[in-house]
C-alpha atoms as a PDB file:
ATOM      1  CA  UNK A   1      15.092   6.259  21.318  1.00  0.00           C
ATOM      2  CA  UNK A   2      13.375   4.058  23.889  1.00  0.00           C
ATOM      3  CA  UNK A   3      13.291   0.850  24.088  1.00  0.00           C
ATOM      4  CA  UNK A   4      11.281  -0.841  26.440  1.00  0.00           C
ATOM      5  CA  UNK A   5      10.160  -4.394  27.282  1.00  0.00           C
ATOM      6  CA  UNK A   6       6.649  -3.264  28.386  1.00  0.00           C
ATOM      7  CA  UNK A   7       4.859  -0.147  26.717  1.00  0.00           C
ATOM      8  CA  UNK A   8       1.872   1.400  29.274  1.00  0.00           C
ATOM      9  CA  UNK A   9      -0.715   2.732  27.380  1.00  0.00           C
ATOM     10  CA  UNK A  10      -3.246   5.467  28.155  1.00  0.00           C
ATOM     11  CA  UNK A  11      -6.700   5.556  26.447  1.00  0.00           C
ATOM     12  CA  UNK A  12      -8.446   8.726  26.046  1.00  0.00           C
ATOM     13  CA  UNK A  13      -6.363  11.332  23.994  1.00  0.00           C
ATOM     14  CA  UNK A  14      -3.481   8.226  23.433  1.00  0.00           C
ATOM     15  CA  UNK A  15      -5.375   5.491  21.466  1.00  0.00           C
ATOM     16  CA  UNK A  16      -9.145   6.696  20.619  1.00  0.00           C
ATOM     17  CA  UNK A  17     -10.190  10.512  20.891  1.00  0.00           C
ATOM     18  CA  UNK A  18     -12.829  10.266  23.153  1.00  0.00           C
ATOM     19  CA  UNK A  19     -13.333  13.868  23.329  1.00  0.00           C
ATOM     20  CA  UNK A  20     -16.812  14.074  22.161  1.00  0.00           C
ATOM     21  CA  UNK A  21     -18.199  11.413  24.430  1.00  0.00           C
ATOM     22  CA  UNK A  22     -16.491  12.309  27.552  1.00  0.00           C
ATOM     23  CA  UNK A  23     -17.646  15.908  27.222  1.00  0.00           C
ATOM     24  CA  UNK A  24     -21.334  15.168  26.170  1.00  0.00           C
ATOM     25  CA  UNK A  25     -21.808  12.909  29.136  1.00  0.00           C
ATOM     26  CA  UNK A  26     -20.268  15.522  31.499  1.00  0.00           C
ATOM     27  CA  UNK A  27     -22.901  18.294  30.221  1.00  0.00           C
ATOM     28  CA  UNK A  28     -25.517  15.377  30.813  1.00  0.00           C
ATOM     29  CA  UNK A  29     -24.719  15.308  33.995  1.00  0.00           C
ATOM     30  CA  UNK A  30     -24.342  18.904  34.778  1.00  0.00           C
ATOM     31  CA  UNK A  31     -27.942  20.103  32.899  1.00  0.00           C
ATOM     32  CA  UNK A  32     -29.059  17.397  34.852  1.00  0.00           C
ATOM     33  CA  UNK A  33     -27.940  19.410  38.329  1.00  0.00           C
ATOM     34  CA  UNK A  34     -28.492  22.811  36.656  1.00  0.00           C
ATOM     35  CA  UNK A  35     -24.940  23.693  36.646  1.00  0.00           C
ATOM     36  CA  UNK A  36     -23.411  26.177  34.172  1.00  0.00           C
ATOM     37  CA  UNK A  37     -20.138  24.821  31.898  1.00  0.00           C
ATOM     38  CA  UNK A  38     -18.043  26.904  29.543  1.00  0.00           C
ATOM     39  CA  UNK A  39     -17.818  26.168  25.914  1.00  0.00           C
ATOM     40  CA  UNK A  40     -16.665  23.011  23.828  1.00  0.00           C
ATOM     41  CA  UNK A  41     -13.431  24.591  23.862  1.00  0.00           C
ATOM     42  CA  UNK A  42     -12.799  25.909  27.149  1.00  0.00           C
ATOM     43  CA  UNK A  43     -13.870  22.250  28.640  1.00  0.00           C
ATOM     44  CA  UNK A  44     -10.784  20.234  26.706  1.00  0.00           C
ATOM     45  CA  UNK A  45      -9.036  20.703  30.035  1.00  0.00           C
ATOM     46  CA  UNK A  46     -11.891  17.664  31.285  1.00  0.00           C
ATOM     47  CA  UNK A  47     -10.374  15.564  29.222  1.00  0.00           C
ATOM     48  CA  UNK A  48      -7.731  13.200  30.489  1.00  0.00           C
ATOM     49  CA  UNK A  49      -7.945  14.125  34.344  1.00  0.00           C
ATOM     50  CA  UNK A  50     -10.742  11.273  36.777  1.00  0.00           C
ATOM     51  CA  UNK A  51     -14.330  12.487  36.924  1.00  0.00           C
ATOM     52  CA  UNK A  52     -14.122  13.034  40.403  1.00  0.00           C
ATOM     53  CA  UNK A  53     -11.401  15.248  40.145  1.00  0.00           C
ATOM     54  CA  UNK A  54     -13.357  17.593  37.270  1.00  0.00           C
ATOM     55  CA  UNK A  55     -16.346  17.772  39.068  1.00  0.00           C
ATOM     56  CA  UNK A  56     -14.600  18.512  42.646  1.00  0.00           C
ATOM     57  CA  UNK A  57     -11.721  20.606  41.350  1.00  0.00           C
ATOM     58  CA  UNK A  58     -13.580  22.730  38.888  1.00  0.00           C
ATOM     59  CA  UNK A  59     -17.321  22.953  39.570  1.00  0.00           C
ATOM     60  CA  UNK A  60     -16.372  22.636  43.663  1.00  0.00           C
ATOM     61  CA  UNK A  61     -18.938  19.778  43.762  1.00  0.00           C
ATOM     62  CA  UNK A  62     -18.955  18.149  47.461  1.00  0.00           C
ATOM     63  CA  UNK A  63     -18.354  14.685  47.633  1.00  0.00           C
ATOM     64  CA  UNK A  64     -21.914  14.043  47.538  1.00  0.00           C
ATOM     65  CA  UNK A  65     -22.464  15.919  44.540  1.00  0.00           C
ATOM     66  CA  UNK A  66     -19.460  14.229  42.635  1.00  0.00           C
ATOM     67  CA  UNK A  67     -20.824  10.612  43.338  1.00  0.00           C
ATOM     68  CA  UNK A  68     -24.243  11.885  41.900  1.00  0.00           C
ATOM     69  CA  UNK A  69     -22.675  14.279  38.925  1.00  0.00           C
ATOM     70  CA  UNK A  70     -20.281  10.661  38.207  1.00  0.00           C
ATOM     71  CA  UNK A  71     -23.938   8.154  38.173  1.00  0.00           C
ATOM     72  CA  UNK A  72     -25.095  10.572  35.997  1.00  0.00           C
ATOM     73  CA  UNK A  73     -22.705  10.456  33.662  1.00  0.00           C
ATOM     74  CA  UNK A  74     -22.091   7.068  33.388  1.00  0.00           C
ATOM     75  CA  UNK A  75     -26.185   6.475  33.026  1.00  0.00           C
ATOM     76  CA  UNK A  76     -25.568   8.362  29.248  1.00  0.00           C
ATOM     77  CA  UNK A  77     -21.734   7.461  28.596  1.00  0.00           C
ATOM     78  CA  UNK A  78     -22.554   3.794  29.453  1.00  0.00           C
ATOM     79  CA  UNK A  79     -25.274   3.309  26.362  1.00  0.00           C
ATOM     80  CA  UNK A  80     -24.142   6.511  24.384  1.00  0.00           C
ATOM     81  CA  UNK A  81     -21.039   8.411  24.901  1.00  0.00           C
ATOM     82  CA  UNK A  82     -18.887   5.064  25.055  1.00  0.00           C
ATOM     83  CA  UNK A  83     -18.945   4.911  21.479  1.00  0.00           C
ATOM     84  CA  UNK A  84     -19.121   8.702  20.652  1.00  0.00           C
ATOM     85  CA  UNK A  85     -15.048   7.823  19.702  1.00  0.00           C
ATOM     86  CA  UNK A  86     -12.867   6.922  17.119  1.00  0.00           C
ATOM     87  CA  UNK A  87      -9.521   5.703  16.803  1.00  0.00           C
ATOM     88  CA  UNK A  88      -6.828   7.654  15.703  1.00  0.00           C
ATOM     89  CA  UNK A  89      -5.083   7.504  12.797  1.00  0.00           C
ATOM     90  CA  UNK A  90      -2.342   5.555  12.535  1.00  0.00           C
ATOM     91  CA  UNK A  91      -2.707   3.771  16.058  1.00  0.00           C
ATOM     92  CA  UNK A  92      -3.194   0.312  14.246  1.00  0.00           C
ATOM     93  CA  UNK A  93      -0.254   0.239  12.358  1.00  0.00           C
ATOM     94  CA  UNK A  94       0.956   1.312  15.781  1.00  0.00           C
ATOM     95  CA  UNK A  95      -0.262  -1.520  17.462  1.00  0.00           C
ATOM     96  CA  UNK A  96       0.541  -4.632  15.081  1.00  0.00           C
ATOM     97  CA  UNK A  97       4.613  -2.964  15.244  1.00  0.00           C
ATOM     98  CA  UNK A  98       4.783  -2.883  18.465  1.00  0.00           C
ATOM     99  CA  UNK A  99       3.115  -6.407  19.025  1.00  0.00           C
ATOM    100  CA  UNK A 100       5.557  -8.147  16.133  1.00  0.00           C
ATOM    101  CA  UNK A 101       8.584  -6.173  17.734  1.00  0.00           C
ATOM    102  CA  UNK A 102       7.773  -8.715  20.815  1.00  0.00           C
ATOM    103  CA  UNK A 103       6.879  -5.841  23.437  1.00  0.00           C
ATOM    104  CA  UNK A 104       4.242  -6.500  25.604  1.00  0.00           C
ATOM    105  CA  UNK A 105       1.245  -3.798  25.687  1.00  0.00           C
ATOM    106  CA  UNK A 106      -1.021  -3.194  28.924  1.00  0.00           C
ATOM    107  CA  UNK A 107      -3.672  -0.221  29.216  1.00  0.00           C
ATOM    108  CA  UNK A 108      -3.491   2.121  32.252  1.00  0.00           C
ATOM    109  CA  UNK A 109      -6.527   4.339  32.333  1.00  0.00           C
ATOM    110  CA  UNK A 110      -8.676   6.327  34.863  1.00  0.00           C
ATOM    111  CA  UNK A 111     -11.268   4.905  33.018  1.00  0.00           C
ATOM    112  CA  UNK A 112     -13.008   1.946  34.277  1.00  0.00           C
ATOM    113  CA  UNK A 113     -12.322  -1.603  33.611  1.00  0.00           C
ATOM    114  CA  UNK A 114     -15.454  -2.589  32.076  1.00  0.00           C
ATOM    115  CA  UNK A 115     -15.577   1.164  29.894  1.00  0.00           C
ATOM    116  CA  UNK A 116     -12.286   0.647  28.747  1.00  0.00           C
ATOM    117  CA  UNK A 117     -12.536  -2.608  27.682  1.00  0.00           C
ATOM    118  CA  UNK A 118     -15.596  -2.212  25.769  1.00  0.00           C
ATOM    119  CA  UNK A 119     -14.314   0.296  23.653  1.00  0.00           C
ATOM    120  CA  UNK A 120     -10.967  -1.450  23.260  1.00  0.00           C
ATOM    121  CA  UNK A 121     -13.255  -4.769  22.063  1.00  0.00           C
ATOM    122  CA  UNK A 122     -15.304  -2.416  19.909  1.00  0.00           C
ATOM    123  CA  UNK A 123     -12.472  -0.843  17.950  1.00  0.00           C
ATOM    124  CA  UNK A 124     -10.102  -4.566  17.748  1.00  0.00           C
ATOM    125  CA  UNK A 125      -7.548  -3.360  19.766  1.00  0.00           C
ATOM    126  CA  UNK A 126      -8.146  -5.369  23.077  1.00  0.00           C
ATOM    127  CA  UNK A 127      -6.330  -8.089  21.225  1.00  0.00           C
ATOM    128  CA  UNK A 128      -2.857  -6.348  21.325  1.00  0.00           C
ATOM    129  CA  UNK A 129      -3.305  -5.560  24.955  1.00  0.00           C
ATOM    130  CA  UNK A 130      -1.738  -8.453  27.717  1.00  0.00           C
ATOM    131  CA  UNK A 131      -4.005  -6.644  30.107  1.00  0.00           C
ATOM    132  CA  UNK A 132      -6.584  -3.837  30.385  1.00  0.00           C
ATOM    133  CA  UNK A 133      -5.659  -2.057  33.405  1.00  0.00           C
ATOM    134  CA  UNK A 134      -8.371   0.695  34.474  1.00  0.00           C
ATOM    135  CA  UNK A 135     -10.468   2.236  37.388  1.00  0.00           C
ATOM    136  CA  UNK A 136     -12.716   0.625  39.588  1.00  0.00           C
ATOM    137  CA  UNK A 137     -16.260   1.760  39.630  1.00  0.00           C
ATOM    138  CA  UNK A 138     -16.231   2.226  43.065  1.00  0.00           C
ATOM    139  CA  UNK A 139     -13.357   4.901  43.152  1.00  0.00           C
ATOM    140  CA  UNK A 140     -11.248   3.750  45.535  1.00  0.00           C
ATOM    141  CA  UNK A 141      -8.753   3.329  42.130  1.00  0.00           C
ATOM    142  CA  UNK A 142      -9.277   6.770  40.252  1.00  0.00           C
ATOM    143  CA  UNK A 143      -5.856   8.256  39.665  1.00  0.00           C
ATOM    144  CA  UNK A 144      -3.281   6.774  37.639  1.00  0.00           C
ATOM    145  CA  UNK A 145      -0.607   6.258  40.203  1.00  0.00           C
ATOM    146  CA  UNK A 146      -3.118   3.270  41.300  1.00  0.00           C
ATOM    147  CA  UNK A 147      -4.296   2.260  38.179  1.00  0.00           C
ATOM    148  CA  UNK A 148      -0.520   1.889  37.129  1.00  0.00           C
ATOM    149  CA  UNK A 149       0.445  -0.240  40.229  1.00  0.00           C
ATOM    150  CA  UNK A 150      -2.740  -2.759  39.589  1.00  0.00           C
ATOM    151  CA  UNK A 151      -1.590  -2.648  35.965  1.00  0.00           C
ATOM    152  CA  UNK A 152       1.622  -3.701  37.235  1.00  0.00           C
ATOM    153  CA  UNK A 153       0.595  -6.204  40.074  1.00  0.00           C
ATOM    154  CA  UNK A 154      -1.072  -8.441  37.424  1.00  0.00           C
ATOM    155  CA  UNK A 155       1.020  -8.069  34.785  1.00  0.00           C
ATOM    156  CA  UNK A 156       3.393  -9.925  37.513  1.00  0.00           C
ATOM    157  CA  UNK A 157       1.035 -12.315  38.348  1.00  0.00           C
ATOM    158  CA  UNK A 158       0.668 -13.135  35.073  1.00  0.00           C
ATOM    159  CA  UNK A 159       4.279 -13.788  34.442  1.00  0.00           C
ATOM    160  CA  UNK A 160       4.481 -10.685  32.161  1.00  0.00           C
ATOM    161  CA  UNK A 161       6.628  -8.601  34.060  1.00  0.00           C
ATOM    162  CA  UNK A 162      10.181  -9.729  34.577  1.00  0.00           C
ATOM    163  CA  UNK A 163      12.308  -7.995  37.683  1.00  0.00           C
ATOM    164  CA  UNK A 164      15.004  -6.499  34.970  1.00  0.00           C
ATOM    165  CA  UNK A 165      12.169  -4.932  32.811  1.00  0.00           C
ATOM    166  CA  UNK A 166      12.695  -1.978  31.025  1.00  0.00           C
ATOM    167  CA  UNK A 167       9.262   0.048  31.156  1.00  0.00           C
ATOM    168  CA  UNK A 168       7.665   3.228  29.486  1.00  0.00           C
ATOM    169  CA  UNK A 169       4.705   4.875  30.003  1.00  0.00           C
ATOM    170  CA  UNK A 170       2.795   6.504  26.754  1.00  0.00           C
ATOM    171  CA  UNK A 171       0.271   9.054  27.517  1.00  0.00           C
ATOM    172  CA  UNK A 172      -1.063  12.796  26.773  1.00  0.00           C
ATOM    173  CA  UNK A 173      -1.470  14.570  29.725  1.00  0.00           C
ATOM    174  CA  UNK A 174       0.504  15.834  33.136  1.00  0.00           C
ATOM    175  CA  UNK A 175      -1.261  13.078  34.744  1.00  0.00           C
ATOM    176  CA  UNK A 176      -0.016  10.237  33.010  1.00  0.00           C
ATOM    177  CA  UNK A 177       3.116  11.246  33.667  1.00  0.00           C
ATOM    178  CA  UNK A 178       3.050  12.189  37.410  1.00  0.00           C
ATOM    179  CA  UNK A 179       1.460   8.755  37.806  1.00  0.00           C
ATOM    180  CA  UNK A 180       4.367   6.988  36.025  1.00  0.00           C
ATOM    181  CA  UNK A 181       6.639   8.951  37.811  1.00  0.00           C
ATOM    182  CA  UNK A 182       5.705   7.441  41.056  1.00  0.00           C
ATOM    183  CA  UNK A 183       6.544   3.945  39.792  1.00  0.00           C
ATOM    184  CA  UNK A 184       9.945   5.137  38.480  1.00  0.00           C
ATOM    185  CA  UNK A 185       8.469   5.176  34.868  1.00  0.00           C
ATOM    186  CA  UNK A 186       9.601   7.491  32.263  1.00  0.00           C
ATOM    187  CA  UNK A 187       6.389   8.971  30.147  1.00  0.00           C
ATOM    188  CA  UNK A 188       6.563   9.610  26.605  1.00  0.00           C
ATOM    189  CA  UNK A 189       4.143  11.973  25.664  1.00  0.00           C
ATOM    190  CA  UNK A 190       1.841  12.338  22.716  1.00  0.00           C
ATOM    191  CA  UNK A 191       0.718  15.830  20.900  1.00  0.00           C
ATOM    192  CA  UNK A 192      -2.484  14.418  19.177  1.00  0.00           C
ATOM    193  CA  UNK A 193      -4.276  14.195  22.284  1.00  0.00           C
ATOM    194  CA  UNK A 194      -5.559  16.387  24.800  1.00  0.00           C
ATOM    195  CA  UNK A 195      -2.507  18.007  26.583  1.00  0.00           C
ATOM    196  CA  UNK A 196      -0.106  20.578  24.822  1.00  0.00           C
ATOM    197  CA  UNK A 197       3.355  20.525  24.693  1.00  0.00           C
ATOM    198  CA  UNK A 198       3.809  22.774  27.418  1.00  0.00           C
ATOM    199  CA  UNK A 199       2.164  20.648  29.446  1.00  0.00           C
ATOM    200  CA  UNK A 200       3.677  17.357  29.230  1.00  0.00           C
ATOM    201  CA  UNK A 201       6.989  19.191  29.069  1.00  0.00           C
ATOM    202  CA  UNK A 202       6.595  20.839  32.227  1.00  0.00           C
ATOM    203  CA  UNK A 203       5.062  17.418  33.960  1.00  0.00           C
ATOM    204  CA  UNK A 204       8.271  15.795  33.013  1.00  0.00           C
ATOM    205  CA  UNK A 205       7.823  13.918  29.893  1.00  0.00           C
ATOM    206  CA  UNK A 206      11.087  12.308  28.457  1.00  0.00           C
ATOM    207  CA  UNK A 207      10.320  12.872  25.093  1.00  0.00           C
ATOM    208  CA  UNK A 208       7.385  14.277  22.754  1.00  0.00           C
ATOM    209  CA  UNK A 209       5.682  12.331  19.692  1.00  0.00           C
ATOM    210  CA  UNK A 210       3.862  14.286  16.832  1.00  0.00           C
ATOM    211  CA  UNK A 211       2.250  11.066  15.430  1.00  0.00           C
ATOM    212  CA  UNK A 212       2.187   7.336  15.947  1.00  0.00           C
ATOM    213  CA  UNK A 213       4.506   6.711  13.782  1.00  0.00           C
ATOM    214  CA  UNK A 214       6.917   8.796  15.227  1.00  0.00           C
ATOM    215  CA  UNK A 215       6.410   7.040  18.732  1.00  0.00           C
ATOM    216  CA  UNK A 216       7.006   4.016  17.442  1.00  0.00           C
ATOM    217  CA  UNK A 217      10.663   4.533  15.903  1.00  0.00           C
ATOM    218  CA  UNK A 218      11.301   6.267  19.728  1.00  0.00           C
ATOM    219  CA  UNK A 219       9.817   2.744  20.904  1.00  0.00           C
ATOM    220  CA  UNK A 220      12.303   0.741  18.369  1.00  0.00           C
END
């Protein structure tokens, strides 16, 4: 088990599999620069990890090319691929035990702000959330480490985040939990997402979930 006072929540791969979205938007962009992709299959590891990181690390994009490949695919995502989701099963229930258990709920995302809440509004789940904590468009907060630390900076300000606090961090890939770890956070990670088991074990991830329900008796 455990328990914590304030649950961090990833997005993507955690809450709503975004999968199809993400990766239509990032072929958008890349047939729109004439650049070659693998399959559907072979691309999964784009999911989870900030744009600017997929395009640099694996298509060796220079910074130039990353800001363009990025305004590209937000020009589709933005109208299109936002909504090219769904919510997975379970993740409700999730929510409304969690929220009557008297924990307080805050997203951390490498998404941005305005995407994130959007789809969080569009799928009733902004209401469980004490804050939306994402990226800002102008990438100078991409990777989670930041995104946790201005999830945490207003939760304080907003008188949500007590010095004794016990905190977890629930997410699906390596990078949800390196980001945690830099805060001190322990990561529990989840297996219906986007990362394997291998993965999250490796990154350091204090214990595994199968479904939401399981996470939630290791959150009670």
């Amino acid at each position: 088990m455990h328990r914590a006072d304030v649950v961090l929540l990833d997005l993507d791969g955690t809450l709503t599999d975004a999968g199809p979205g993400i990766l239509n938007c990032i072929k958008y962009a890349l047939d729109d620069m004439g650049v070659q992709y693998p399959d559907d299959a072979a691309m999964r590891v784009f999911l989870g990890p900030p744009l600017a990181d997929t395009f640099g690390r694996h298509f060796a994009m220079s910074d130039d090319q990353i800001e363009y490949a990025i305004d590209k695919y937000r020009e589709r995502y933005h109208d299109v691929g936002l909504f090219e989701n769904a919510v997975y099963d379970g993740i409700p229930e999730l929510m409304d035990r969690l929220t009557a258990s008297g924990r307080t709920l805050a997203i951390a995302t490498s998404k941005p702000t305005y995407s994130a809440t959007r789809i969080l509004e569009h799928f009733d789940l902004a209401q469980y959330m004490t804050f939306i904590g994402g990226a800002d468009l102008a990438g100078t907060r991409h990777n989670k480490a930041s995104v946790i630390q201005h999830t945490l900076d207003e939760l304080r300000t907003m008188d949500r985040l007590d010095p004794d606090a016990k905190l977890v961090m629930v997410g699906d890939r390596e990078h949800d939990v390196h980001g945690a770890r830099e805060h001190d956070i322990d990561t529990i990670g989840v297996l219906w997402g986007y990362g394997s088991q291998e993965e999250l074990i490796e990154a350091g991830a204090v214990q595994l979930a199968e479904t939401p329900a399981v996470l939630g008796e290791l959150l009670s």
